[in-house]
PDB file of N, CA and C in Angstrom:
ATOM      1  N   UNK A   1      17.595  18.832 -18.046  1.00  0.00           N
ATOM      2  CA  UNK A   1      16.879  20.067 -17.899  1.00  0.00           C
ATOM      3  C   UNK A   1      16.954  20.473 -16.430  1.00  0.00           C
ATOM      4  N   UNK A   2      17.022  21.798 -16.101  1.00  0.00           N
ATOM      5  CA  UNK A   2      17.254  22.241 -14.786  1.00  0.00           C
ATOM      6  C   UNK A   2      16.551  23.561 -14.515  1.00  0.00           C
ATOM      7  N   UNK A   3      15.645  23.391 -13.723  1.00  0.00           N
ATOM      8  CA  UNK A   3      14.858  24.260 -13.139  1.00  0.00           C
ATOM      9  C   UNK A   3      15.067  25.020 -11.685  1.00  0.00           C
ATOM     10  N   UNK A   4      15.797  26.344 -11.073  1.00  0.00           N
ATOM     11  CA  UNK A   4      16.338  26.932 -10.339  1.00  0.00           C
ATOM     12  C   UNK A   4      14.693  28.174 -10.027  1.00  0.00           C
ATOM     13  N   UNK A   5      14.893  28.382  -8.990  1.00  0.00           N
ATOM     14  CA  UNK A   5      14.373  29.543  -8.121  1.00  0.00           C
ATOM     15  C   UNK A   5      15.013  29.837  -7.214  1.00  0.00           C
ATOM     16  N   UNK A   6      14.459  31.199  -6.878  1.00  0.00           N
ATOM     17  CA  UNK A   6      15.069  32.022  -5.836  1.00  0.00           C
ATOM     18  C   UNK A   6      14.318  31.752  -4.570  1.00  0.00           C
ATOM     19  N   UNK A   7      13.377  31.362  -4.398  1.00  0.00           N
ATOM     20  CA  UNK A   7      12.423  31.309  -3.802  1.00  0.00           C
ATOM     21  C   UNK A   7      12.512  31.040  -2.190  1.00  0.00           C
ATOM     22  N   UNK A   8      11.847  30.345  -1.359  1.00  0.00           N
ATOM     23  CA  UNK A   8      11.986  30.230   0.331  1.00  0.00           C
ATOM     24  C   UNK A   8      12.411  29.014   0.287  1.00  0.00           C
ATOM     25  N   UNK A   9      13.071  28.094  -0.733  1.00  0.00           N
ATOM     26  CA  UNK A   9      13.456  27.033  -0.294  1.00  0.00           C
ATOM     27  C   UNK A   9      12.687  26.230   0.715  1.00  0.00           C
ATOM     28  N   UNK A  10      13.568  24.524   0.723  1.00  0.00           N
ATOM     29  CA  UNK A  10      13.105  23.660   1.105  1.00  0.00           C
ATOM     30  C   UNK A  10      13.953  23.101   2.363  1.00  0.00           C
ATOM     31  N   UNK A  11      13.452  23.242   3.468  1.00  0.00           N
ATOM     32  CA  UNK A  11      13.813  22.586   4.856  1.00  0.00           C
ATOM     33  C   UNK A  11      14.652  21.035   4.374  1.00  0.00           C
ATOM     34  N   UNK A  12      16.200  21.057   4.996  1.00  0.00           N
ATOM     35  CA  UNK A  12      16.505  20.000   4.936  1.00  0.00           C
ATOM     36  C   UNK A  12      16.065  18.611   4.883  1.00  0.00           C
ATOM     37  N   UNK A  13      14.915  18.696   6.415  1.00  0.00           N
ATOM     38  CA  UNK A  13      14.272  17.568   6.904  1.00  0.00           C
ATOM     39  C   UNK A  13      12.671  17.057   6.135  1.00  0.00           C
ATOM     40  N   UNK A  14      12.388  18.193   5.115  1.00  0.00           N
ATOM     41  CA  UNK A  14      11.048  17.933   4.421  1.00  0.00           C
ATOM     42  C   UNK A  14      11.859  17.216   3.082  1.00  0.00           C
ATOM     43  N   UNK A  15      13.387  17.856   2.774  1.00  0.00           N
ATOM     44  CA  UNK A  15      13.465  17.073   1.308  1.00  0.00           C
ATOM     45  C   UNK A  15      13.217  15.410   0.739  1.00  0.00           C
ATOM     46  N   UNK A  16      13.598  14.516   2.110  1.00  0.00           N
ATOM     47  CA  UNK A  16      13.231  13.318   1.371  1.00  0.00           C
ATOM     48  C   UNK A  16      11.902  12.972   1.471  1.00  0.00           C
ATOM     49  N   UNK A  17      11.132  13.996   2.041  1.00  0.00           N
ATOM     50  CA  UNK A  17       9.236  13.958   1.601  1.00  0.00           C
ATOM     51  C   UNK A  17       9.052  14.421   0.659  1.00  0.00           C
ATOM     52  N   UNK A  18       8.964  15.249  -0.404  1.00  0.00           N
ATOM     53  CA  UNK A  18       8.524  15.744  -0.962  1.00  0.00           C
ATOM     54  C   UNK A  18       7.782  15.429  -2.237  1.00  0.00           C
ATOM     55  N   UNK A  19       7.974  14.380  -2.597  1.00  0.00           N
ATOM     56  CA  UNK A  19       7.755  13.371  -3.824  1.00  0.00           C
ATOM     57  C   UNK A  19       6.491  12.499  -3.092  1.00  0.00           C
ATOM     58  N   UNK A  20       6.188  12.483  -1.444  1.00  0.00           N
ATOM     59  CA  UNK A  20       5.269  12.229  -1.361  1.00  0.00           C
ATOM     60  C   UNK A  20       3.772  12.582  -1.381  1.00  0.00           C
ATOM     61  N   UNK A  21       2.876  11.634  -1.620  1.00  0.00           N
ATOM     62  CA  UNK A  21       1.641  12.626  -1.744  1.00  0.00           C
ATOM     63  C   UNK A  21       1.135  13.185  -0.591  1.00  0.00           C
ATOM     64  N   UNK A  22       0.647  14.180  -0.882  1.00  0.00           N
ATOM     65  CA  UNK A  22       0.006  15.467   0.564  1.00  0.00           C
ATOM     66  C   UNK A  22       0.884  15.418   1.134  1.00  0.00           C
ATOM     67  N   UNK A  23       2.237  15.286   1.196  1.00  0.00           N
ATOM     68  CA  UNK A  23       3.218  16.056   1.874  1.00  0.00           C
ATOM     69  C   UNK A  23       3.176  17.917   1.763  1.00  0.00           C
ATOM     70  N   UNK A  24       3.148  18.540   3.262  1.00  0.00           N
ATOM     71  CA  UNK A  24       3.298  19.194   2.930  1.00  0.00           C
ATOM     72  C   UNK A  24       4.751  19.545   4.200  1.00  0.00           C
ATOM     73  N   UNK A  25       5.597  20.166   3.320  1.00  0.00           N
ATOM     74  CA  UNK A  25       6.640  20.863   4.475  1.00  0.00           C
ATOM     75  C   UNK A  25       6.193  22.242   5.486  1.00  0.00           C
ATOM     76  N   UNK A  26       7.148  21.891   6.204  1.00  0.00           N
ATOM     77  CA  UNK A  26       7.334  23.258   7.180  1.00  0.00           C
ATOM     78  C   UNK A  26       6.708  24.503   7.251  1.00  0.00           C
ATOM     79  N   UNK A  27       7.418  25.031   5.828  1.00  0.00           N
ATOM     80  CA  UNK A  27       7.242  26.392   5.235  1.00  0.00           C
ATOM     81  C   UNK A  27       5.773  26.441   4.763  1.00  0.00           C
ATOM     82  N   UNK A  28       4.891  25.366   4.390  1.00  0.00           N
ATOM     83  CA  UNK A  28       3.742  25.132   3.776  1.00  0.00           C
ATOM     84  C   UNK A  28       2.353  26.421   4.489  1.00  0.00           C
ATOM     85  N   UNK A  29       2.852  26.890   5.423  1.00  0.00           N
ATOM     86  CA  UNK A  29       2.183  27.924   6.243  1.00  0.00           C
ATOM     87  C   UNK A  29       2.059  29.285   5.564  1.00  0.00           C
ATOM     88  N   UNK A  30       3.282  29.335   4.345  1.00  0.00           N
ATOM     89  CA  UNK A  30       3.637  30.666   3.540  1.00  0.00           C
ATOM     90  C   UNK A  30       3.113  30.377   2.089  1.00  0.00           C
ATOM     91  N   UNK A  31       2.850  28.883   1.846  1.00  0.00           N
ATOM     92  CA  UNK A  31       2.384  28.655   0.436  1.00  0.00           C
ATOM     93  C   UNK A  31       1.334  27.567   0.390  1.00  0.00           C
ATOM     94  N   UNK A  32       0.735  28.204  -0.716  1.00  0.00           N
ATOM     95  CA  UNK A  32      -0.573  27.519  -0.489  1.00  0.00           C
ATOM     96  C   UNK A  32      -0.679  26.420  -1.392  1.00  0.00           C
ATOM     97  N   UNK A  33      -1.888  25.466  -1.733  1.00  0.00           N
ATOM     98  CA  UNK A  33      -1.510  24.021  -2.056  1.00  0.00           C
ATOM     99  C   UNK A  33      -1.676  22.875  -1.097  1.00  0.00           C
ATOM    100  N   UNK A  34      -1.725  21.736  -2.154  1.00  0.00           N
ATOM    101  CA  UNK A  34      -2.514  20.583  -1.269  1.00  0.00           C
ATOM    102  C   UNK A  34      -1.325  19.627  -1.189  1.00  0.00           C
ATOM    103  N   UNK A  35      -0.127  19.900  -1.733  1.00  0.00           N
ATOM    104  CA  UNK A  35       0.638  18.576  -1.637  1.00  0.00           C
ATOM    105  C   UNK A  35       1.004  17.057  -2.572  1.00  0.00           C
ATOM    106  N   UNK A  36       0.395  17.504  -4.108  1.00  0.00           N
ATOM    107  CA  UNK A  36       0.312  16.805  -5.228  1.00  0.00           C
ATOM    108  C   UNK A  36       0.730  17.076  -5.843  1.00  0.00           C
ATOM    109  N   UNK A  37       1.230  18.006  -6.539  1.00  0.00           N
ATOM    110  CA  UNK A  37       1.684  18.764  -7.472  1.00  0.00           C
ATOM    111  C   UNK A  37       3.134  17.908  -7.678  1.00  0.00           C
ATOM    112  N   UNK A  38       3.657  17.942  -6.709  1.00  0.00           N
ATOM    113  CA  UNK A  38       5.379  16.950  -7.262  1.00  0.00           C
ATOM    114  C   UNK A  38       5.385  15.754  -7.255  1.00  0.00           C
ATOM    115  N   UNK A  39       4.518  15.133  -6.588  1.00  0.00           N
ATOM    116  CA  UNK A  39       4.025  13.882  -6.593  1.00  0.00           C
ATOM    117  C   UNK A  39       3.713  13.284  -8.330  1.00  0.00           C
ATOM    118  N   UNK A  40       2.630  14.096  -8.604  1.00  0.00           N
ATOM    119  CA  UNK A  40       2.503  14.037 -10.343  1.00  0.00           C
ATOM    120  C   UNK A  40       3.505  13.768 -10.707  1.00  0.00           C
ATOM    121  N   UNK A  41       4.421  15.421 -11.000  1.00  0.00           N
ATOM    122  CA  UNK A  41       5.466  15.592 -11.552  1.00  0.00           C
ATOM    123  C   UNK A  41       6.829  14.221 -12.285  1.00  0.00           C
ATOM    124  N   UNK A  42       6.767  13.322 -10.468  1.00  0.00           N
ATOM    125  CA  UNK A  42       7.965  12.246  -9.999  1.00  0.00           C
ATOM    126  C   UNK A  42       7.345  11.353 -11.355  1.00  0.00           C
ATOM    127  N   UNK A  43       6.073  10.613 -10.987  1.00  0.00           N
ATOM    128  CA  UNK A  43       5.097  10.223 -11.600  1.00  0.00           C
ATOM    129  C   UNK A  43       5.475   9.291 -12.935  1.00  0.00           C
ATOM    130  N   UNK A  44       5.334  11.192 -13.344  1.00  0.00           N
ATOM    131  CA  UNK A  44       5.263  11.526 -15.208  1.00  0.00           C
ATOM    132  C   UNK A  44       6.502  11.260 -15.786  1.00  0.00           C
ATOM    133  N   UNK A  45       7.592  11.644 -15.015  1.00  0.00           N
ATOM    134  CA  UNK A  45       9.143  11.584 -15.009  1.00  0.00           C
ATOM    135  C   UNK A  45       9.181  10.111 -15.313  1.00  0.00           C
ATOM    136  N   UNK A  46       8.853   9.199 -14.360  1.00  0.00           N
ATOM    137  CA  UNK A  46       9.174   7.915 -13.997  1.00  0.00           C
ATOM    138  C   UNK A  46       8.708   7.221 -15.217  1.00  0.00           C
ATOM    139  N   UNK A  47       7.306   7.603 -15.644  1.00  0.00           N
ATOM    140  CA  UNK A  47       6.518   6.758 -16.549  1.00  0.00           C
ATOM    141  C   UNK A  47       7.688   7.321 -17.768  1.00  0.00           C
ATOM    142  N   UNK A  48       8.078   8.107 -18.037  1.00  0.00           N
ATOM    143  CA  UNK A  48       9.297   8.134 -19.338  1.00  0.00           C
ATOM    144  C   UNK A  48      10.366   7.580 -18.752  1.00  0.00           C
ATOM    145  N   UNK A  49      10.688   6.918 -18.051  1.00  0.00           N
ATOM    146  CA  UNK A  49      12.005   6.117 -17.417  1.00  0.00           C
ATOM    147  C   UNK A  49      13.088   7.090 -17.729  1.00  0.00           C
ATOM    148  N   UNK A  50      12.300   8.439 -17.147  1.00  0.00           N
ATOM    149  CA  UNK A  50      13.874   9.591 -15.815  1.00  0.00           C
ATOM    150  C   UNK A  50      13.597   9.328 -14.817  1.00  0.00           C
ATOM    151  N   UNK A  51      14.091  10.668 -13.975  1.00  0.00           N
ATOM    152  CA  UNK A  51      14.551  10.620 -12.753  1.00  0.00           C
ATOM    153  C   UNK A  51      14.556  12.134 -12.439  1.00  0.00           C
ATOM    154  N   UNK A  52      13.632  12.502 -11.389  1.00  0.00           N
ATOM    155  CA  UNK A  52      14.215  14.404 -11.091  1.00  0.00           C
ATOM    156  C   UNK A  52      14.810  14.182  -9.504  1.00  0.00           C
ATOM    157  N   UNK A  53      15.430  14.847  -9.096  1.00  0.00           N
ATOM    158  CA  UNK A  53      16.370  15.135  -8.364  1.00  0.00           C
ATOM    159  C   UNK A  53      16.595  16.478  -7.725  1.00  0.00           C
ATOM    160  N   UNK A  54      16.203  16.868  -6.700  1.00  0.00           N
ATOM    161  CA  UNK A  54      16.345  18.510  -5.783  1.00  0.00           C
ATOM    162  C   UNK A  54      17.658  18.607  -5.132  1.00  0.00           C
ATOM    163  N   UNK A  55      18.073  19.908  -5.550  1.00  0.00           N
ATOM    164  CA  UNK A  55      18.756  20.553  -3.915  1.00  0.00           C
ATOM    165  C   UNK A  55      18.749  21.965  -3.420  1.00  0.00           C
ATOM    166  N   UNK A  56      18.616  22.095  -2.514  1.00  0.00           N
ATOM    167  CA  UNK A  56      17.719  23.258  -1.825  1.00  0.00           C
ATOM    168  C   UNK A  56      18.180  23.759  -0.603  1.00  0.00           C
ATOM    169  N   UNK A  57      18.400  25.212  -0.188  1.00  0.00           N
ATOM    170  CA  UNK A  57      18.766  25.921   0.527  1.00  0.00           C
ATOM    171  C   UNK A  57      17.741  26.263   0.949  1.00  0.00           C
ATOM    172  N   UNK A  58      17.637  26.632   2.324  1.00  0.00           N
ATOM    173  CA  UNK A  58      16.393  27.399   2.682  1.00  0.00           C
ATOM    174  C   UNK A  58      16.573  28.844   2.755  1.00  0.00           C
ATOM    175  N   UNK A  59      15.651  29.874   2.277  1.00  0.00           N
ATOM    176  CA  UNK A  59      16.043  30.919   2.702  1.00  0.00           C
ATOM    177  C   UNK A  59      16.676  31.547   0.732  1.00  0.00           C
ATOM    178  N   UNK A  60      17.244  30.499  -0.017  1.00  0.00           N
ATOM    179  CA  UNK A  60      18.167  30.884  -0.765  1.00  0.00           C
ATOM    180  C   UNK A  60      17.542  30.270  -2.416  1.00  0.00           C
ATOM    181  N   UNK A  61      16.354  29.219  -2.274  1.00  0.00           N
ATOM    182  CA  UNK A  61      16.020  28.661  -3.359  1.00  0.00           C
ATOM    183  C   UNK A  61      16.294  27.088  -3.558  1.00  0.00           C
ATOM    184  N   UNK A  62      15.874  26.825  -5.218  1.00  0.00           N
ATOM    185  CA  UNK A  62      15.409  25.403  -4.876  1.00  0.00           C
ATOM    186  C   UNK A  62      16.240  25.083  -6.132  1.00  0.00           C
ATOM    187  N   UNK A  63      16.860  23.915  -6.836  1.00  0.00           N
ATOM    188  CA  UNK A  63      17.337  24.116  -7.697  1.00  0.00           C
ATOM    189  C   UNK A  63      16.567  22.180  -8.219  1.00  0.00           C
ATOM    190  N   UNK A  64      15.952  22.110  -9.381  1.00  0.00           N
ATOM    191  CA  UNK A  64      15.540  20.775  -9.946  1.00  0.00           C
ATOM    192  C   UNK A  64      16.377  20.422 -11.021  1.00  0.00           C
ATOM    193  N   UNK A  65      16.237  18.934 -11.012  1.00  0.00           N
ATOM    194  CA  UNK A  65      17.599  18.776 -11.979  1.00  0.00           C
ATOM    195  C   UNK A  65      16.279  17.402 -12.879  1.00  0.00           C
ATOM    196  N   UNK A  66      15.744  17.767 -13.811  1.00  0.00           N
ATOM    197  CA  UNK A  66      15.043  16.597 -14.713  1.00  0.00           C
ATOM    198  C   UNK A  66      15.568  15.772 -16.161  1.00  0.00           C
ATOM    199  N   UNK A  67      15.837  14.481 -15.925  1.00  0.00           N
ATOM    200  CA  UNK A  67      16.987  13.733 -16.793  1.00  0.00           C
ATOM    201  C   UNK A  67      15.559  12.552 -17.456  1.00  0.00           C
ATOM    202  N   UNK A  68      15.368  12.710 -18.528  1.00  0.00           N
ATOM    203  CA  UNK A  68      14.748  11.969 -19.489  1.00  0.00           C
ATOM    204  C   UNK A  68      15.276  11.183 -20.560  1.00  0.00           C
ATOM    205  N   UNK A  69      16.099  10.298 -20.890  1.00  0.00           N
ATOM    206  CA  UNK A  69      16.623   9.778 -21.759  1.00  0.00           C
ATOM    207  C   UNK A  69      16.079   9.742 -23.213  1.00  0.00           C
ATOM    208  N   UNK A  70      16.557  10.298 -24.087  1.00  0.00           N
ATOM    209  CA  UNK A  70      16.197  10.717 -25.326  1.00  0.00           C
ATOM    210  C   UNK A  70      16.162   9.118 -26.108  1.00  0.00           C
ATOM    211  N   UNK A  71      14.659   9.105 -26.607  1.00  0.00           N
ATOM    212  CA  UNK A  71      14.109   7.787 -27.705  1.00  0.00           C
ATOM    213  C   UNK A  71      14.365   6.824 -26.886  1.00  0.00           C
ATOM    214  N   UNK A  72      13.966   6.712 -25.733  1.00  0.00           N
ATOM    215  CA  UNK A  72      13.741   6.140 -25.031  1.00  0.00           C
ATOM    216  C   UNK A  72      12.494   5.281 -24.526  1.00  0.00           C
ATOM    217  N   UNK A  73      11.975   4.024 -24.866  1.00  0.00           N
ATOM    218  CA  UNK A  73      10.877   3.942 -24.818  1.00  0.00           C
ATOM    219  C   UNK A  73      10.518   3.607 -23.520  1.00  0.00           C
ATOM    220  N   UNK A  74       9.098   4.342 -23.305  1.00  0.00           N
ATOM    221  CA  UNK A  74       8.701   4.741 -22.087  1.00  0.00           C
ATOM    222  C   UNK A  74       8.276   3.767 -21.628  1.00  0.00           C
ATOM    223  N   UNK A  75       7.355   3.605 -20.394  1.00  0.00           N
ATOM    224  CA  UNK A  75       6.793   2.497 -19.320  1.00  0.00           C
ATOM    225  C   UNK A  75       5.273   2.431 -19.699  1.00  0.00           C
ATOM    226  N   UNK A  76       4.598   3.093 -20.899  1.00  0.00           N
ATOM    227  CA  UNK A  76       3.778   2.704 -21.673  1.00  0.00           C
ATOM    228  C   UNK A  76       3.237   2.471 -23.015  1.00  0.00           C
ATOM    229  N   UNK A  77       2.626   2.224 -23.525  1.00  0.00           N
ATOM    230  CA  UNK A  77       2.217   2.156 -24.901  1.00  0.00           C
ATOM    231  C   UNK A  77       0.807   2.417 -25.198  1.00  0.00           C
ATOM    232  N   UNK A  78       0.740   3.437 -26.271  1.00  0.00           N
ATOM    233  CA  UNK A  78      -0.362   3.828 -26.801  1.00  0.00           C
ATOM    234  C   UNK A  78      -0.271   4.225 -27.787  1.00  0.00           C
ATOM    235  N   UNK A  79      -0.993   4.638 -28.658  1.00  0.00           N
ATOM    236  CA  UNK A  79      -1.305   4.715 -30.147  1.00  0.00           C
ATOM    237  C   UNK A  79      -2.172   6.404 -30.207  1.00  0.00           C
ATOM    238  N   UNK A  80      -1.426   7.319 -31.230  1.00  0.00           N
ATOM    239  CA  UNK A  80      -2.607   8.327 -31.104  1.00  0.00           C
ATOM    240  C   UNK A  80      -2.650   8.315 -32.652  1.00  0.00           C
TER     241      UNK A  80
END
């Protein structure tokens, strides 16, 4: 699955932060937010044993790339 924007992009030097928590980049002066939001995201990914992956222009947009392996059993177990 791949998720693209046009948007203000991501500063070279913030990309290998971004997965951290309360990271906020550079640009963070133009958007508002605490710095959790992708943090989750990595998280939730991980607990289904994927993987998401950025690459990003500044100025030009952000492009996400999210790989979940289908029937794949995840990193937990529960019962609903």
């Amino acid at each position: 699955m791949q998720f693209t924007d046009q948007g203000i992009g991501i500063e070279s030097d913030d990309l290998p932060h971004i997965f951290e928590p309360f990271y906020r980049g550079k640009n963070s002066v133009v958007t508002r937010g605490h710095g959790i939001g992708l943090t989750l995201v990595e998280k939730i990914i991980n607990l289904h044993n994927g993987f998401i992956e950025v690459k990003s222009e500044t100025g030009k947009g952000s492009t996400f790339v999210v790989k979940i392996p289908s029937g794949n059993q995840s990193k937990f177990d529960f019962a609903l």
